[in-house]
Protein backbone atom coordinates (compact mmCIF):
# COMPACT_ATOMS: atom_id res chain seq x y z
CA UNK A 1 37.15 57.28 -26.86
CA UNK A 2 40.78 58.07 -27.11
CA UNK A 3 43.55 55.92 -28.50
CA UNK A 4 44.80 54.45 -25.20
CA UNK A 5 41.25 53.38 -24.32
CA UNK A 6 40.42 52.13 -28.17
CA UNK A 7 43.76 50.25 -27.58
CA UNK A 8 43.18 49.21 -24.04
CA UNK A 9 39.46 47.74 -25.05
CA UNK A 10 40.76 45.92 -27.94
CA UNK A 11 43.28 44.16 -25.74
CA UNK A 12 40.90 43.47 -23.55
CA UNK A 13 37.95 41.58 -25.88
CA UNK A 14 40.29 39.94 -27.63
CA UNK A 15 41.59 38.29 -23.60
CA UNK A 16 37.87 37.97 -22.82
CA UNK A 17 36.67 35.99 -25.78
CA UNK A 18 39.30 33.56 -24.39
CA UNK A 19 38.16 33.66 -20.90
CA UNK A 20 42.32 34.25 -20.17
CA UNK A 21 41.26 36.86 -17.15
CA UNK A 22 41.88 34.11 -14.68
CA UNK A 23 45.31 33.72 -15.28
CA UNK A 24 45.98 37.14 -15.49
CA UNK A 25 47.54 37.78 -12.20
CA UNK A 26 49.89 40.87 -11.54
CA UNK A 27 52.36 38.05 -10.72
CA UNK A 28 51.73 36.02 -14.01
CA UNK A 29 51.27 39.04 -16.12
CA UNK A 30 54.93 40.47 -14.47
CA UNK A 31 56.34 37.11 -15.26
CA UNK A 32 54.71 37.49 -19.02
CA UNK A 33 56.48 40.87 -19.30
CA UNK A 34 60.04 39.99 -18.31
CA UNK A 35 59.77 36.71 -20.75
CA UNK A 36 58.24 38.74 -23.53
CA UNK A 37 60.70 41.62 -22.85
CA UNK A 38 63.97 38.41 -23.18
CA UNK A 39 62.66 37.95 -26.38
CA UNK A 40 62.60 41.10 -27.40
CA UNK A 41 66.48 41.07 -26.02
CA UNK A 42 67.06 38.01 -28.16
CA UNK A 43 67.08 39.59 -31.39
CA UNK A 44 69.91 41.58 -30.08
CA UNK A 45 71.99 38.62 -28.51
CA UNK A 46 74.66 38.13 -31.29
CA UNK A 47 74.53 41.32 -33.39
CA UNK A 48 72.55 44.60 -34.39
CA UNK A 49 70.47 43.38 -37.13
CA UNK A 50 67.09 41.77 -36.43
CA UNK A 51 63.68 41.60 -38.55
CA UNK A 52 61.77 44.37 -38.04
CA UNK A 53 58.29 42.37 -38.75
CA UNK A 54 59.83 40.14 -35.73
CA UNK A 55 61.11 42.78 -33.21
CA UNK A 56 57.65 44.68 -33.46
CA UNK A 57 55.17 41.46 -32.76
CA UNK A 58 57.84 40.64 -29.59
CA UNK A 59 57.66 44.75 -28.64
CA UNK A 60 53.72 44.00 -29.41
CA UNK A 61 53.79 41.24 -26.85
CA UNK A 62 55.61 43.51 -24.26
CA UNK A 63 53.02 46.04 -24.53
CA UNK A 64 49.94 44.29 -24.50
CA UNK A 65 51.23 42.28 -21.32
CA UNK A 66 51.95 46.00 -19.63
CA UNK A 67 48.30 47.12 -20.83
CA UNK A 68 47.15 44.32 -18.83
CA UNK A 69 48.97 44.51 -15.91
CA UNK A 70 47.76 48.28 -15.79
CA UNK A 71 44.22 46.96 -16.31
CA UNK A 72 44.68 44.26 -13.33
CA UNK A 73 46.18 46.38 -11.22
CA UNK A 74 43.74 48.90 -11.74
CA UNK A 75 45.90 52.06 -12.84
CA UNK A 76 45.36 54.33 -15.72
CA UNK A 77 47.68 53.77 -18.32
CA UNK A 78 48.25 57.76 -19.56
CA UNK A 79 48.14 58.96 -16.06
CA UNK A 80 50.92 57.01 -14.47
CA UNK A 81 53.09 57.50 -17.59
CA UNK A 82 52.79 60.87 -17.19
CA UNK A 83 53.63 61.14 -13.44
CA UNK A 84 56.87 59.06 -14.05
CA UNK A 85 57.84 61.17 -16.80
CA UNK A 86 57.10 64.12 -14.50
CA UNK A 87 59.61 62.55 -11.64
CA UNK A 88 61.68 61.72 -14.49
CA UNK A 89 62.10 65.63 -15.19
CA UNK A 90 63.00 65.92 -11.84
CA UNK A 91 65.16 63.47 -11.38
CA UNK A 92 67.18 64.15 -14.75
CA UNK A 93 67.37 67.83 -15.38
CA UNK A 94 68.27 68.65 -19.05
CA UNK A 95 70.74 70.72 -18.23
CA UNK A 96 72.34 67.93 -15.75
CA UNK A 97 71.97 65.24 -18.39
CA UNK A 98 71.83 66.22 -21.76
CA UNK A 99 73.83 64.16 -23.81
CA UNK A 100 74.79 61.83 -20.87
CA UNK A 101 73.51 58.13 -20.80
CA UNK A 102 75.11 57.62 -17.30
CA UNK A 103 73.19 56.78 -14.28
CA UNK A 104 71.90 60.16 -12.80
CA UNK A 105 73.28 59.60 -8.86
CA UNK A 106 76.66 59.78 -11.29
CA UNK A 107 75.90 62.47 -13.28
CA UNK A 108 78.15 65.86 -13.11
């Protein structure tokens, strides 16, 4: 069993033991990412610092959610991640965007 599996399975006893599956809903578990991802956001609202013990449990949150929404919506985890970062390749060539953070329809 590879990590992303170990992970995956680990996510999904600990959901479950808590009989939580029926309120796991692509729609509930989308909502559940954007809040988590807010607070995430949060510890940025004011300044740069934050607490690194906090901004990795929110992160945590963020990613579990996304685990499960893969899981619900029945799509391997490593295998679309890949294929976006293949269209990613595509869509930003390095030699197009190295060093550039703007959108790429605006890249020169």
């Amino acid at each position: 069993m590879d990590k992303i599996e170990s992970l995956l399975n680990s996510i999904l006893t600990f959901r479950n033991a808590r009989d939580w599956k029926q309120f796991h809903t692509p729609e509930n578990l989308a909502k559940s990412i954007s809040i988590e991802a807010a607070e995430l956001l949060e510890h940025f609202q004011w300044d740069g610092d934050y607490d690194l013990n906090e901004l990795s449990d929110e992160l945590a949150d963020v990613l579990i959610y996304a685990f499960l929404m893969a899981e619900a919506i029945g799509v391997d985890i490593e295998r679309v991640m890949l294929n976006k970062l293949e269209k990613n390749k595509s869509r930003f060539p390095v030699e197009a965007v190295k060093g550039n953070s703007g959108k790429y329809t605006r890249v020169d």
